[in-house]
Protein backbone atom coordinates (compact mmCIF):
# COMPACT_ATOMS: atom_id res chain seq x y z
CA UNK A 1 -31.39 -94.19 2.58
CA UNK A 2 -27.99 -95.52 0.82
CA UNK A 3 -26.45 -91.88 1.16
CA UNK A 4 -26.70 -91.94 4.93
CA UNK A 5 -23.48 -92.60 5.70
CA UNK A 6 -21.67 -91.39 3.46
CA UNK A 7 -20.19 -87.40 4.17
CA UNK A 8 -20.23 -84.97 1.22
CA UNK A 9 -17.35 -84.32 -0.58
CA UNK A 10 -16.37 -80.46 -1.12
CA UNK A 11 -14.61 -79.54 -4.10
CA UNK A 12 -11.92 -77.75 -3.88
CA UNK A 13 -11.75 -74.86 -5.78
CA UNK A 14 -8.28 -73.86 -8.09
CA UNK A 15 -8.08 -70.96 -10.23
CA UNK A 16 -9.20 -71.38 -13.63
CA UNK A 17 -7.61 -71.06 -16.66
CA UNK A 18 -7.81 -67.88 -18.48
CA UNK A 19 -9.13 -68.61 -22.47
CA UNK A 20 -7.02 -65.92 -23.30
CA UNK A 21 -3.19 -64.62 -22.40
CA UNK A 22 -3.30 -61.61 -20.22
CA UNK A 23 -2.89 -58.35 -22.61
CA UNK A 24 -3.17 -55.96 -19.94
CA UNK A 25 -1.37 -52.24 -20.26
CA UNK A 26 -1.66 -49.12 -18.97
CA UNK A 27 -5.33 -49.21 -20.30
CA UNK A 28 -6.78 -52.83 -20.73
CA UNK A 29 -10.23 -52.62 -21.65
CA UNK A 30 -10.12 -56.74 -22.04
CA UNK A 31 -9.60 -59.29 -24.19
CA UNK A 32 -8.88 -58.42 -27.58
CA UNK A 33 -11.02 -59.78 -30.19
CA UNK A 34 -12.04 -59.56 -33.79
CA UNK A 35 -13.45 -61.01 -36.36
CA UNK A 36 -10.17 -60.66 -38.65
CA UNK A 37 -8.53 -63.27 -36.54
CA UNK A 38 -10.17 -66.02 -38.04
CA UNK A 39 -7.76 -69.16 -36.51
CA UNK A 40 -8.71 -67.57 -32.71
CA UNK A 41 -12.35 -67.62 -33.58
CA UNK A 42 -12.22 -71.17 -35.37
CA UNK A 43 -11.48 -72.65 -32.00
CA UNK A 44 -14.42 -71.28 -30.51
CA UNK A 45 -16.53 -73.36 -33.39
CA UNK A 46 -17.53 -76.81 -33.46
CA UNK A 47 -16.99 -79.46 -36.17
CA UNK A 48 -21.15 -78.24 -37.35
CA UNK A 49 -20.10 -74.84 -37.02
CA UNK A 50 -21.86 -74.44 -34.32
CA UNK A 51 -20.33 -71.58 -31.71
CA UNK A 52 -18.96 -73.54 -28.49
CA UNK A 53 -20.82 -73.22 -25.04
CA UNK A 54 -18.98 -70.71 -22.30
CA UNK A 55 -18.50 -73.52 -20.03
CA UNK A 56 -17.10 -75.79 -23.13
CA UNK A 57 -14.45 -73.03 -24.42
CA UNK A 58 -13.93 -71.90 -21.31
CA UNK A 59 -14.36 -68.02 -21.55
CA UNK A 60 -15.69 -65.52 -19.32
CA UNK A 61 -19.31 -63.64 -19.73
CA UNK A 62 -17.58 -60.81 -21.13
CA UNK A 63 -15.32 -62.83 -23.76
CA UNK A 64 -18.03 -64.80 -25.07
CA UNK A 65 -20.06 -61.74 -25.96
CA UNK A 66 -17.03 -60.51 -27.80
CA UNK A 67 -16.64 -64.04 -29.42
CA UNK A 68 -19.73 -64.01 -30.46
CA UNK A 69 -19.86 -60.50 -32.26
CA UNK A 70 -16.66 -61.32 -34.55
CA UNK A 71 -18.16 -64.68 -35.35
CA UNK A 72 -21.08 -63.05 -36.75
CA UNK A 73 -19.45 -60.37 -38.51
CA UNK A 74 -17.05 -62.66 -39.83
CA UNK A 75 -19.54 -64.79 -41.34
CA UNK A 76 -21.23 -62.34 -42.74
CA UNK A 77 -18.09 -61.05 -44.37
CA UNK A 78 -17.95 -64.75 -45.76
CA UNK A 79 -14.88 -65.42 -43.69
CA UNK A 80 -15.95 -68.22 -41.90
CA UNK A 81 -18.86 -70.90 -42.79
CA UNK A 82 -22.49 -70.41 -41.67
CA UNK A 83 -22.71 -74.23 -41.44
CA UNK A 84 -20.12 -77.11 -41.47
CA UNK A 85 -19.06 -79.19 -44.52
């Protein structure tokens, strides 16, 4: 084998970036989103319109589940495209 040799390198691990800024108070449920904030939720979208990957927008579980509720309610209140121009 070519790999014989060779010793595995770890990665290290740093702390990731939060997508969103920290909006914590007495009682922070999360992050806050809806689908009335149509420039937030246009970065989530790609150039097709297409709704960005977790690991690509770089959101947790959590956020992208709320992302992904106010992009479909804002679409179907016509605020933001179904598909890309």
């Amino acid at each position: 084998m070519a790999f014989e040799g060779q010793k595995k390198q770890r990665r290290t691990t740093t702390a990731s970036k939060r997508r969103f800024p920290n909006r914590r108070g007495a009682e922070w449920k999360g992050p806050i989103v809806d689908y009335k904030e149509v420039d937030l939720l246009r970065k989530f979208l790609t150039a097709s319109s297409k709704m960005m990957s977790r690991k690509r927008a770089g959101t947790s579980a959590a956020e992208q589940r709320d992302i992904r509720r106010a992009i479909k309610r804002a679409r179907f209140m016509a605020l933001l495209p179904f598909t890309g121009a």
